[in-house]
N, C-alpha and C. Protein backbone atom coordinates (compact mmCIF):
# COMPACT_ATOMS: atom_id res chain seq x y z
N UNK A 1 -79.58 26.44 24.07
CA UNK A 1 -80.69 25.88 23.32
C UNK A 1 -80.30 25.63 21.86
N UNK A 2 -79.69 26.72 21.17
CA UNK A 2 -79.28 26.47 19.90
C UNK A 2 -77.85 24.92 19.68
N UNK A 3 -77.79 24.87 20.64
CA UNK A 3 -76.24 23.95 20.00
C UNK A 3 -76.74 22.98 20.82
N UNK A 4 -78.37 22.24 21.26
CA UNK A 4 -79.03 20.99 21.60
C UNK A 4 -79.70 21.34 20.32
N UNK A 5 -80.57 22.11 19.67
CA UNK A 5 -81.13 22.08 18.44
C UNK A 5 -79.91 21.39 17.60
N UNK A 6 -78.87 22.05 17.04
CA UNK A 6 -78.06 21.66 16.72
C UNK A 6 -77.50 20.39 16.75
N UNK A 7 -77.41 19.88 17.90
CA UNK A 7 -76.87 18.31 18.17
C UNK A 7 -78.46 17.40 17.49
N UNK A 8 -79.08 18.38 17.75
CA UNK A 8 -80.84 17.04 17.20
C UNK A 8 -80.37 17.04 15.77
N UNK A 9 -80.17 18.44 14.73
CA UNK A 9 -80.14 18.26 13.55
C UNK A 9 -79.28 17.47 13.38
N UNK A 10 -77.72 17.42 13.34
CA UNK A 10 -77.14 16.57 13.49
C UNK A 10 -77.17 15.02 13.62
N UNK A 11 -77.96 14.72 14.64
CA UNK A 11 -78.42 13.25 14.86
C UNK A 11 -78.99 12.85 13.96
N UNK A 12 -80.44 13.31 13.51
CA UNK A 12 -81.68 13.40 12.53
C UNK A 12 -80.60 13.21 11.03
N UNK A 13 -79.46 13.69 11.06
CA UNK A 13 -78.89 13.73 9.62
C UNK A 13 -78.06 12.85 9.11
N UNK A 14 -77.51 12.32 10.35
CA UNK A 14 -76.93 11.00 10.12
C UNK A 14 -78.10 9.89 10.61
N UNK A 15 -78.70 9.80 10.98
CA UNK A 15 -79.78 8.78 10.74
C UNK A 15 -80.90 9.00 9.38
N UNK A 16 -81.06 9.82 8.98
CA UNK A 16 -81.94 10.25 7.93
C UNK A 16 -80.87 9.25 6.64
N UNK A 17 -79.44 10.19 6.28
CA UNK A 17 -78.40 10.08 5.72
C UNK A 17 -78.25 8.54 5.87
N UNK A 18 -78.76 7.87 6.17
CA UNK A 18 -77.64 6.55 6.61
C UNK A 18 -79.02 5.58 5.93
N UNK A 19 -80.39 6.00 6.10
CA UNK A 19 -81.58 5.23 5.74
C UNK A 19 -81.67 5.85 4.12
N UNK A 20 -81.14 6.80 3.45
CA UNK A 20 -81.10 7.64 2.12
C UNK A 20 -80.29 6.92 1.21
N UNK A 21 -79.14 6.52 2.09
CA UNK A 21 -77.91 6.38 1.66
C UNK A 21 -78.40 3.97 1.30
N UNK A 22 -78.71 3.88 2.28
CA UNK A 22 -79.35 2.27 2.58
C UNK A 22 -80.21 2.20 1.43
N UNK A 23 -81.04 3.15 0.99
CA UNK A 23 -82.02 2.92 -0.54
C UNK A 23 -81.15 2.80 -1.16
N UNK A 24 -80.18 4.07 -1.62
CA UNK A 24 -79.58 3.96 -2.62
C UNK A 24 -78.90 3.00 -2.68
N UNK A 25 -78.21 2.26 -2.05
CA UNK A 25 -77.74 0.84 -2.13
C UNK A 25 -78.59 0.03 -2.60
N UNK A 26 -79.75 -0.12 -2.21
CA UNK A 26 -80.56 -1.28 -2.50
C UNK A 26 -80.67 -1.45 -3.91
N UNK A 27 -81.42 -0.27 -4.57
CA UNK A 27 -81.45 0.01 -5.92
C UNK A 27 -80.34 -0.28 -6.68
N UNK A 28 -79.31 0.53 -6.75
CA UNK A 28 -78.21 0.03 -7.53
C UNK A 28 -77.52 -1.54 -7.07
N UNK A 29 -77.77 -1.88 -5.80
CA UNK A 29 -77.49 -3.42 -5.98
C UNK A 29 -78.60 -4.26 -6.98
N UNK A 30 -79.96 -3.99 -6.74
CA UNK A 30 -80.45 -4.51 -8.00
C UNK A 30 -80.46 -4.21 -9.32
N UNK A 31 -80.34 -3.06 -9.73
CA UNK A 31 -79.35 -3.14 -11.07
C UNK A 31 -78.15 -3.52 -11.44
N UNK A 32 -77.47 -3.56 -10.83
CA UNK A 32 -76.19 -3.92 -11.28
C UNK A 32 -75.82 -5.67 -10.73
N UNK A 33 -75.76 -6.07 -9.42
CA UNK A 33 -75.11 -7.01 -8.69
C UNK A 33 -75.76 -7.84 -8.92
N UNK A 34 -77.63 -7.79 -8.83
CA UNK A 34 -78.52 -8.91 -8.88
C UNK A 34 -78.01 -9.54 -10.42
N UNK A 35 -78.53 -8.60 -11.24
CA UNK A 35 -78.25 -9.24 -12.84
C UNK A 35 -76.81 -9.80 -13.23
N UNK A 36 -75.79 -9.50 -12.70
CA UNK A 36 -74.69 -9.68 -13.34
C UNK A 36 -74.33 -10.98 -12.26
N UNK A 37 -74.28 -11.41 -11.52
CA UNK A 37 -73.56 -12.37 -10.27
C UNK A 37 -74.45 -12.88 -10.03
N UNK A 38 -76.02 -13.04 -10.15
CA UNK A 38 -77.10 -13.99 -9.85
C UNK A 38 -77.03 -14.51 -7.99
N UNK A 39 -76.96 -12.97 -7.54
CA UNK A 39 -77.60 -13.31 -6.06
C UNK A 39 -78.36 -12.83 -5.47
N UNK A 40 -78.97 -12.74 -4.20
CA UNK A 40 -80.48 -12.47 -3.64
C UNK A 40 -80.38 -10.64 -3.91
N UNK A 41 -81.59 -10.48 -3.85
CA UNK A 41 -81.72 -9.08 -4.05
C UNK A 41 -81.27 -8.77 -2.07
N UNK A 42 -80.62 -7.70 -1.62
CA UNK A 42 -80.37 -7.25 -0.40
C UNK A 42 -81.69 -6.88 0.18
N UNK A 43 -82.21 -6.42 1.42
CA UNK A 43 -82.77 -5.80 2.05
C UNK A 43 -82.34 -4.53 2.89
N UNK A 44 -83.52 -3.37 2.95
CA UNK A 44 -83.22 -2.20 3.27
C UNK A 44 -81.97 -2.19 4.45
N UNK A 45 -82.55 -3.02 5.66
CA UNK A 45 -81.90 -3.14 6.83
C UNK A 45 -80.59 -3.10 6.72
N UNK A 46 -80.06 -4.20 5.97
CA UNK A 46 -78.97 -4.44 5.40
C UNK A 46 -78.10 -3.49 4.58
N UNK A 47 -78.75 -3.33 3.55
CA UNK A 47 -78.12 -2.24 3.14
C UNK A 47 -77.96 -1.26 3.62
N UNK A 48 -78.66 -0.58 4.70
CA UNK A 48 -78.14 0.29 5.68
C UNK A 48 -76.95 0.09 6.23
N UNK A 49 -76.80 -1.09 7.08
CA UNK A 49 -75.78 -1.86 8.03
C UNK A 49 -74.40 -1.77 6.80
N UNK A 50 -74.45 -2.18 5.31
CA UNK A 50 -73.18 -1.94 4.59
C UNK A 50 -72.86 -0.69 4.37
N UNK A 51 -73.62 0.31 4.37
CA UNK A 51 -73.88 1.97 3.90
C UNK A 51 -72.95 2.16 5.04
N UNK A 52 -73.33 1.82 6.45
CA UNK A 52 -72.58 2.24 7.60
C UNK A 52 -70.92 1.98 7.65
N UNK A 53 -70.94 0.63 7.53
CA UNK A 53 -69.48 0.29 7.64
C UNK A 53 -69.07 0.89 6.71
N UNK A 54 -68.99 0.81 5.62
CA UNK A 54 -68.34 1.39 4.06
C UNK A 54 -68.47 3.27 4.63
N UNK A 55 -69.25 3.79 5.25
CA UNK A 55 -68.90 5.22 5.35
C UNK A 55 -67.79 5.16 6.79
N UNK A 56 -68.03 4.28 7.74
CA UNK A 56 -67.54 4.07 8.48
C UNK A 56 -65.96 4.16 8.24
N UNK A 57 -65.72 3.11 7.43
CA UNK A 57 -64.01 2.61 6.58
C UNK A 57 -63.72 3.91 5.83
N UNK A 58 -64.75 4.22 5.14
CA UNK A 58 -64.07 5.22 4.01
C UNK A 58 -64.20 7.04 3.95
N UNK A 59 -64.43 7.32 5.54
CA UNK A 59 -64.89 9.14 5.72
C UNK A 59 -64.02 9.69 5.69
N UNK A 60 -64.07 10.37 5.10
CA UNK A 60 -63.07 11.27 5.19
C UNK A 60 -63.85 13.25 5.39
N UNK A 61 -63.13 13.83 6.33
CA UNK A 61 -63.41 14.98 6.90
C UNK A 61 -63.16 15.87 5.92
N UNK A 62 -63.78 16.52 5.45
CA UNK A 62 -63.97 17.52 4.28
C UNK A 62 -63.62 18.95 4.97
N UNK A 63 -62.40 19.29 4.31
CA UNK A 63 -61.30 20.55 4.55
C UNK A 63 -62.16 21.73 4.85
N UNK A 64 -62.20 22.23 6.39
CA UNK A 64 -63.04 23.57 6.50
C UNK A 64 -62.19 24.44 6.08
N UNK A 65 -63.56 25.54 5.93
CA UNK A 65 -62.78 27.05 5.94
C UNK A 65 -63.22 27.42 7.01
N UNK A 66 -62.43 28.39 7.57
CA UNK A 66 -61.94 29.41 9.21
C UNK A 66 -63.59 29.35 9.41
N UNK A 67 -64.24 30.36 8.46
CA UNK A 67 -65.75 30.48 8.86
C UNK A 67 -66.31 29.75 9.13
N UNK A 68 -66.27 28.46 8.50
CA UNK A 68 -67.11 27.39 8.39
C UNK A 68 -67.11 26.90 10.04
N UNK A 69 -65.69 26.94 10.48
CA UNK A 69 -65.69 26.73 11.65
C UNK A 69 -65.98 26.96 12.98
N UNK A 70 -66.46 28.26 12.44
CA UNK A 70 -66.86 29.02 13.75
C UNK A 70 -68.51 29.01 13.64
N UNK A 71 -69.37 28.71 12.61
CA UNK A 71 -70.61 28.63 12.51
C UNK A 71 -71.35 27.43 12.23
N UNK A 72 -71.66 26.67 13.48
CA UNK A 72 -72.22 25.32 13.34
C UNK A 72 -73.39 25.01 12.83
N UNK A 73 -74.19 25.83 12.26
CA UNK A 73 -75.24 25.73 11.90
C UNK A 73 -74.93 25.41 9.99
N UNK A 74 -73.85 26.45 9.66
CA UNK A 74 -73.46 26.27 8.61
C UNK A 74 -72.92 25.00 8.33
N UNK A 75 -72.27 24.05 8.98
CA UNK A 75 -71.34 23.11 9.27
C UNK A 75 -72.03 22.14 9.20
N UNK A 76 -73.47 21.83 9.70
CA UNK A 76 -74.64 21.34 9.42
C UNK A 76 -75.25 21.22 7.94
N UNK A 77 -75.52 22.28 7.70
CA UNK A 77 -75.60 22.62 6.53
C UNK A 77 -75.02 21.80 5.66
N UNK A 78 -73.54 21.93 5.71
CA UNK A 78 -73.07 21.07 4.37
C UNK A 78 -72.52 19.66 4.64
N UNK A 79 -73.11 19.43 6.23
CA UNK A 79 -73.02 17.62 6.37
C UNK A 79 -74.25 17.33 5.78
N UNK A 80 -75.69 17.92 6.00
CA UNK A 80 -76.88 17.51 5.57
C UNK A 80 -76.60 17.60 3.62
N UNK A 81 -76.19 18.56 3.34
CA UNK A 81 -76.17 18.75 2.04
C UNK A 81 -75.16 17.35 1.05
N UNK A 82 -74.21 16.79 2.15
CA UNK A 82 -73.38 16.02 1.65
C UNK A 82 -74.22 14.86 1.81
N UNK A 83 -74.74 14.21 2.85
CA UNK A 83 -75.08 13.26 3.12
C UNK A 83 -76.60 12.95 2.50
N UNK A 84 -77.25 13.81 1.55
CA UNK A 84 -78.24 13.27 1.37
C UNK A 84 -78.34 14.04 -0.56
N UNK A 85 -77.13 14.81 -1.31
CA UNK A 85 -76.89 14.86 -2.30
C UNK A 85 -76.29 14.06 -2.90
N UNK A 86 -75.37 13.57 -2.52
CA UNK A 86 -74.31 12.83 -2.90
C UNK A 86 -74.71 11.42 -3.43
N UNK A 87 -75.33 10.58 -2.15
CA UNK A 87 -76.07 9.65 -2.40
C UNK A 87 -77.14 9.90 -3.96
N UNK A 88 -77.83 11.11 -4.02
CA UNK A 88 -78.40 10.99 -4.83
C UNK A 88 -78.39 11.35 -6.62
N UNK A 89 -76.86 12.20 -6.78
CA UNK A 89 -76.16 12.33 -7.20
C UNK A 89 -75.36 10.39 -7.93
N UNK A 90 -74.89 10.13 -6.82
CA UNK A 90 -74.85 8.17 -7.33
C UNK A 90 -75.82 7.80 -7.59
N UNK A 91 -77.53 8.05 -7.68
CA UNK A 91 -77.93 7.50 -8.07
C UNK A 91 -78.60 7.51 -9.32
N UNK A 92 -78.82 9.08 -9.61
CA UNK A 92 -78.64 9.62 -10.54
C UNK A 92 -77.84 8.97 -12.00
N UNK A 93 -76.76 9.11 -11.57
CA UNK A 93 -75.43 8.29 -12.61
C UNK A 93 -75.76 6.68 -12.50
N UNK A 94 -76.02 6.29 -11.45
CA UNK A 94 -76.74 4.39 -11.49
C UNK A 94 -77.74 4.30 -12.53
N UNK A 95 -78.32 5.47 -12.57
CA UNK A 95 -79.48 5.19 -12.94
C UNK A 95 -79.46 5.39 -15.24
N UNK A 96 -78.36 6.49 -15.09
CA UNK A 96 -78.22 6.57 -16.33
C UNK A 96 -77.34 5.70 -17.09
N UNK A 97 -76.42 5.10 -16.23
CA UNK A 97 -75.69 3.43 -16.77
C UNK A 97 -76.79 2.52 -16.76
N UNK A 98 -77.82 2.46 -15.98
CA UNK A 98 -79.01 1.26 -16.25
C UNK A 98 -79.40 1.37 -17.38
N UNK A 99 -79.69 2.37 -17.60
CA UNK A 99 -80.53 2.41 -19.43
C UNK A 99 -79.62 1.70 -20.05
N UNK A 100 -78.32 1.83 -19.70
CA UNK A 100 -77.55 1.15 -21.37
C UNK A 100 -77.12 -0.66 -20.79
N UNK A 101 -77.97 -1.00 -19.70
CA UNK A 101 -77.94 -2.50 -19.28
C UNK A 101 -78.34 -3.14 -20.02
């Protein structure tokens, strides 16, 4: 039961992560890309679909420790923590280069 709970969180985190990650694109494409290159503002959908490929091309597996490995719940833990800080963390910093646009 725990490691189908597990596989749901999992799922839920890369789909959550991937629609988190698709805002944050959107936004910083309209600060930055719309104003400077004069093209259409993106849509969510879309920016999801580039969020994907671009994590797709560019993942890289983040170095466990022994423990980490043996406790999937923890392992969870810091995919959810990566996948939905990080993004917001970039946007964070997008957001404090906008002021000086």
């Amino acid at each position: 039961m725990k490691t189908v709970l597990l596989f749901l969180g999992g799922m839920m985190a890369l789909i959550l992560g991937a629609i988190w990650g698709g805002f944050v694109l959107v936004v910083l494409w309209g600060w930055f890309i719309v104003p400077a290159f004069h093209v259409a503002q993106i849509s969510i959908v879309l920016a999801i679909g580039i969020n994907c490929i671009v994590r797709l091309l560019t993942y890289t597996i983040p170095a466990a420790r022994q423990e980490d490995k043996e406790d999937a719940a923890k392992a969870l833990t810091v995919a959810l923590a990566w996948s939905f800080f990080y993004p917001l963390v970039v946007l964070g910093c997008g957001y404090v280069v906008h002021l000086f646009v």
